[in-house]
N, C-alpha and C. Protein backbone atom coordinates (compact mmCIF):
# COMPACT_ATOMS: atom_id res chain seq x y z
N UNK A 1 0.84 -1.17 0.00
CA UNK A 1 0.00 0.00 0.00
C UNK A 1 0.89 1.24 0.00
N UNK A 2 0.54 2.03 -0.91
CA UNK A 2 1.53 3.23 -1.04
C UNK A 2 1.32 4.20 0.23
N UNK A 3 2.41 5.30 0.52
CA UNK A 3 2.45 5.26 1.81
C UNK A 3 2.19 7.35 0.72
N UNK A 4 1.34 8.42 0.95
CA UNK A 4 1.92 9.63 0.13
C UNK A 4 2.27 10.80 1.62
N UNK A 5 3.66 11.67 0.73
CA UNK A 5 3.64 13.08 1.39
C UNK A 5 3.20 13.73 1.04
N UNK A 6 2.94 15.39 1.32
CA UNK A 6 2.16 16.32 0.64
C UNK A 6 2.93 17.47 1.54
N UNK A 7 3.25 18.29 0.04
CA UNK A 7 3.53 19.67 0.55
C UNK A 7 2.62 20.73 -0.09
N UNK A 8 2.09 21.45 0.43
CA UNK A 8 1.33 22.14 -0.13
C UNK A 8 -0.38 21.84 -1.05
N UNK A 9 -0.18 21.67 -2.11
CA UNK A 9 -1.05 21.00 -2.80
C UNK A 9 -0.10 19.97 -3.83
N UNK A 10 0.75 19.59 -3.55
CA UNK A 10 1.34 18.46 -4.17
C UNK A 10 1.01 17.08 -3.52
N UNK A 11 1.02 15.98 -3.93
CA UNK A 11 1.09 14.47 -3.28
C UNK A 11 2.56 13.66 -3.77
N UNK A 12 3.14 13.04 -3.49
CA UNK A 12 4.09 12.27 -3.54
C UNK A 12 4.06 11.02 -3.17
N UNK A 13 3.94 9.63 -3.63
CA UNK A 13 3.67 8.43 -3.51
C UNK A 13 5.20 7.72 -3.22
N UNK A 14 5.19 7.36 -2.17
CA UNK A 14 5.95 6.31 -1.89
C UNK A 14 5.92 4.87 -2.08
N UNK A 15 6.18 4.34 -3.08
CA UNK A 15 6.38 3.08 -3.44
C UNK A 15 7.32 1.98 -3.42
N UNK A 16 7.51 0.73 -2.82
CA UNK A 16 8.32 0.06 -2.23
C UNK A 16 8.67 -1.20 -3.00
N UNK A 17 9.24 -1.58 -3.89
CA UNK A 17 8.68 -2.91 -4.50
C UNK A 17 10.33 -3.30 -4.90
N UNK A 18 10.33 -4.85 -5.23
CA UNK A 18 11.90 -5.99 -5.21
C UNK A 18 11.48 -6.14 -6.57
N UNK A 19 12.24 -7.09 -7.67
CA UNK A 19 12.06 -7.26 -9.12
C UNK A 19 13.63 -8.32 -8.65
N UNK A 20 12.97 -9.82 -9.64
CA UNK A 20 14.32 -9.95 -9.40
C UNK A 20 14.21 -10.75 -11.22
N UNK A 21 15.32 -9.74 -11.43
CA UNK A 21 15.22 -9.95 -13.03
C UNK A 21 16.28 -11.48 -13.49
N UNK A 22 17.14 -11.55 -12.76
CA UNK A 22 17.83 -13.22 -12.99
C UNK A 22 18.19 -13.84 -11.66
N UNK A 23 17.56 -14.84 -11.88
CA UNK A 23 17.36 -16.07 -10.52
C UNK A 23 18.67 -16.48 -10.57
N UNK A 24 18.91 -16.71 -12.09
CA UNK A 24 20.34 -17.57 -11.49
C UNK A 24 21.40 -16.97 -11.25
N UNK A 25 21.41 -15.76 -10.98
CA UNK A 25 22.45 -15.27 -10.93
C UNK A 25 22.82 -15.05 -9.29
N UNK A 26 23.88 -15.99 -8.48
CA UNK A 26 24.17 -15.61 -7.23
C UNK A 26 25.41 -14.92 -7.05
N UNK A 27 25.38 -14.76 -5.23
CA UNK A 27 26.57 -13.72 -5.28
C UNK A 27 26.42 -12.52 -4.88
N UNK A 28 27.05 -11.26 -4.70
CA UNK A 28 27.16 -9.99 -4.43
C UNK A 28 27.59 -9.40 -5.62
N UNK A 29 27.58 -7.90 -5.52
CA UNK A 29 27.98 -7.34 -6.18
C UNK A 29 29.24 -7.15 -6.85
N UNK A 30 30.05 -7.60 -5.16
CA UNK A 30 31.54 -7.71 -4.84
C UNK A 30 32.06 -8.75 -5.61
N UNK A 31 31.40 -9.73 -6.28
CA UNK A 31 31.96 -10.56 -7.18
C UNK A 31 32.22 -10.31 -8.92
N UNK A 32 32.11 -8.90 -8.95
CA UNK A 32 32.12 -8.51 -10.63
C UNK A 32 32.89 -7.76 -10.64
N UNK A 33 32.93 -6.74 -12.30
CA UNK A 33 33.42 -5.56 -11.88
C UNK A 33 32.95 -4.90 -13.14
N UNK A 34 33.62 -4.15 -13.75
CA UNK A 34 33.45 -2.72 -14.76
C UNK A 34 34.48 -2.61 -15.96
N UNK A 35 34.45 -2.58 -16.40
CA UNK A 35 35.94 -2.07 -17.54
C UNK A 35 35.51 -0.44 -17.47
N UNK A 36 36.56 0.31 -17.65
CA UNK A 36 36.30 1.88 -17.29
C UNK A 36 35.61 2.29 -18.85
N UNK A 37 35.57 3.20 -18.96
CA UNK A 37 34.71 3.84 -20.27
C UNK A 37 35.70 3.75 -21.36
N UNK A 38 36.79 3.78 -21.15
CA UNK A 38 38.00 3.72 -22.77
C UNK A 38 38.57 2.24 -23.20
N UNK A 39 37.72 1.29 -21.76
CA UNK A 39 37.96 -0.45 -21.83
C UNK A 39 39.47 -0.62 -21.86
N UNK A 40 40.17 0.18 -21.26
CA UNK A 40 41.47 0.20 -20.90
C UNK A 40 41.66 -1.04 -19.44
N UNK A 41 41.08 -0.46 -18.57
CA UNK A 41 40.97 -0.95 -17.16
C UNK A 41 40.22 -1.75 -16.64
N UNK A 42 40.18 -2.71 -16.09
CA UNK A 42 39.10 -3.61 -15.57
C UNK A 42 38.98 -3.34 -14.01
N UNK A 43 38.02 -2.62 -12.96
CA UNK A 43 37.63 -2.01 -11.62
C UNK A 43 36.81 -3.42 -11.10
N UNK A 44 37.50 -4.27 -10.25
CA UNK A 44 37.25 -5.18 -9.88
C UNK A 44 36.31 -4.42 -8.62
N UNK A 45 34.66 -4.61 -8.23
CA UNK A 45 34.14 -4.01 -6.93
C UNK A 45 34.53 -4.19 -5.71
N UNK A 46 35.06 -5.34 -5.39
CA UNK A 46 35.40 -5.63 -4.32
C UNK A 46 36.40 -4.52 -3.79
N UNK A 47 37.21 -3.79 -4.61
CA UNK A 47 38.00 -2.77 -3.60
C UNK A 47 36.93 -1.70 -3.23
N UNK A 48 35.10 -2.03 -3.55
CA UNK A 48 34.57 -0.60 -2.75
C UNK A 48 34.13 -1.12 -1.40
N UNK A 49 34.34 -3.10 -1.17
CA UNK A 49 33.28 -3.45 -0.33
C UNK A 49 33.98 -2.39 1.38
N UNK A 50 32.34 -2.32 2.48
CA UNK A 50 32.55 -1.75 3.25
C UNK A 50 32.45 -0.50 2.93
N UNK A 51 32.10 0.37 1.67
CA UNK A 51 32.06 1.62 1.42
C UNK A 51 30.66 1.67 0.85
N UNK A 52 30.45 3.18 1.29
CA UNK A 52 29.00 3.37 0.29
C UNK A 52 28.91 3.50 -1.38
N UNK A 53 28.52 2.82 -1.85
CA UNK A 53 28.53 2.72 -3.26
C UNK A 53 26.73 3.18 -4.08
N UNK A 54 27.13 4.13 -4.77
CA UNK A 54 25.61 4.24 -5.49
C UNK A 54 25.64 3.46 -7.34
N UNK A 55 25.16 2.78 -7.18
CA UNK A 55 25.17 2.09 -8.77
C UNK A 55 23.52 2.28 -9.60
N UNK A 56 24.14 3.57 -10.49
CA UNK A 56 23.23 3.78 -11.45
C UNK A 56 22.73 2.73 -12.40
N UNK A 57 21.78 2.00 -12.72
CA UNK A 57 21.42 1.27 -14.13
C UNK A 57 20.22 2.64 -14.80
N UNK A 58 21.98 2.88 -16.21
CA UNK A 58 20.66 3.60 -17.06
C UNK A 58 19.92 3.06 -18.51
N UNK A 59 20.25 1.91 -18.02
CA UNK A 59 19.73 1.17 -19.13
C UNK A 59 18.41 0.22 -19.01
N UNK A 60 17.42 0.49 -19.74
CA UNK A 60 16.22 0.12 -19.79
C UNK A 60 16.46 -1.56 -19.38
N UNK A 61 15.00 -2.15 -19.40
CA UNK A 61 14.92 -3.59 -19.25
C UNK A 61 13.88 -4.49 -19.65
């Protein structure tokens, strides 16, 4: 059940929901990594574990 704020005459819906797009896939995050944008470098995650990490997906699905 959506939970809303309101400022003024605005509403804002809070919505809470999981998706789990591949089952088989186990593990953490900490088990992958990135090639940098020029595919020079391969950024293994595990040197962020214990840190706050924000991971954008801007790619549709």
């Amino acid at each position: 059940m959506p939970k809303f704020l309101s400022s003024s005459n605005h509403a804002l819906a809070l919505v809470s929901f999981q998706t789990d797009c591949h089952a088989g896939v186990s593990g953490t995050i900490f088990e992958y990594g990135a090639l940098t944008l020029n595919g020079e470098e391969y950024i293994p995650f595990k040197q962020y574990a214990g840190k706050y990490v924000l991971f954008v997906n801007v790619a549709s699905y």
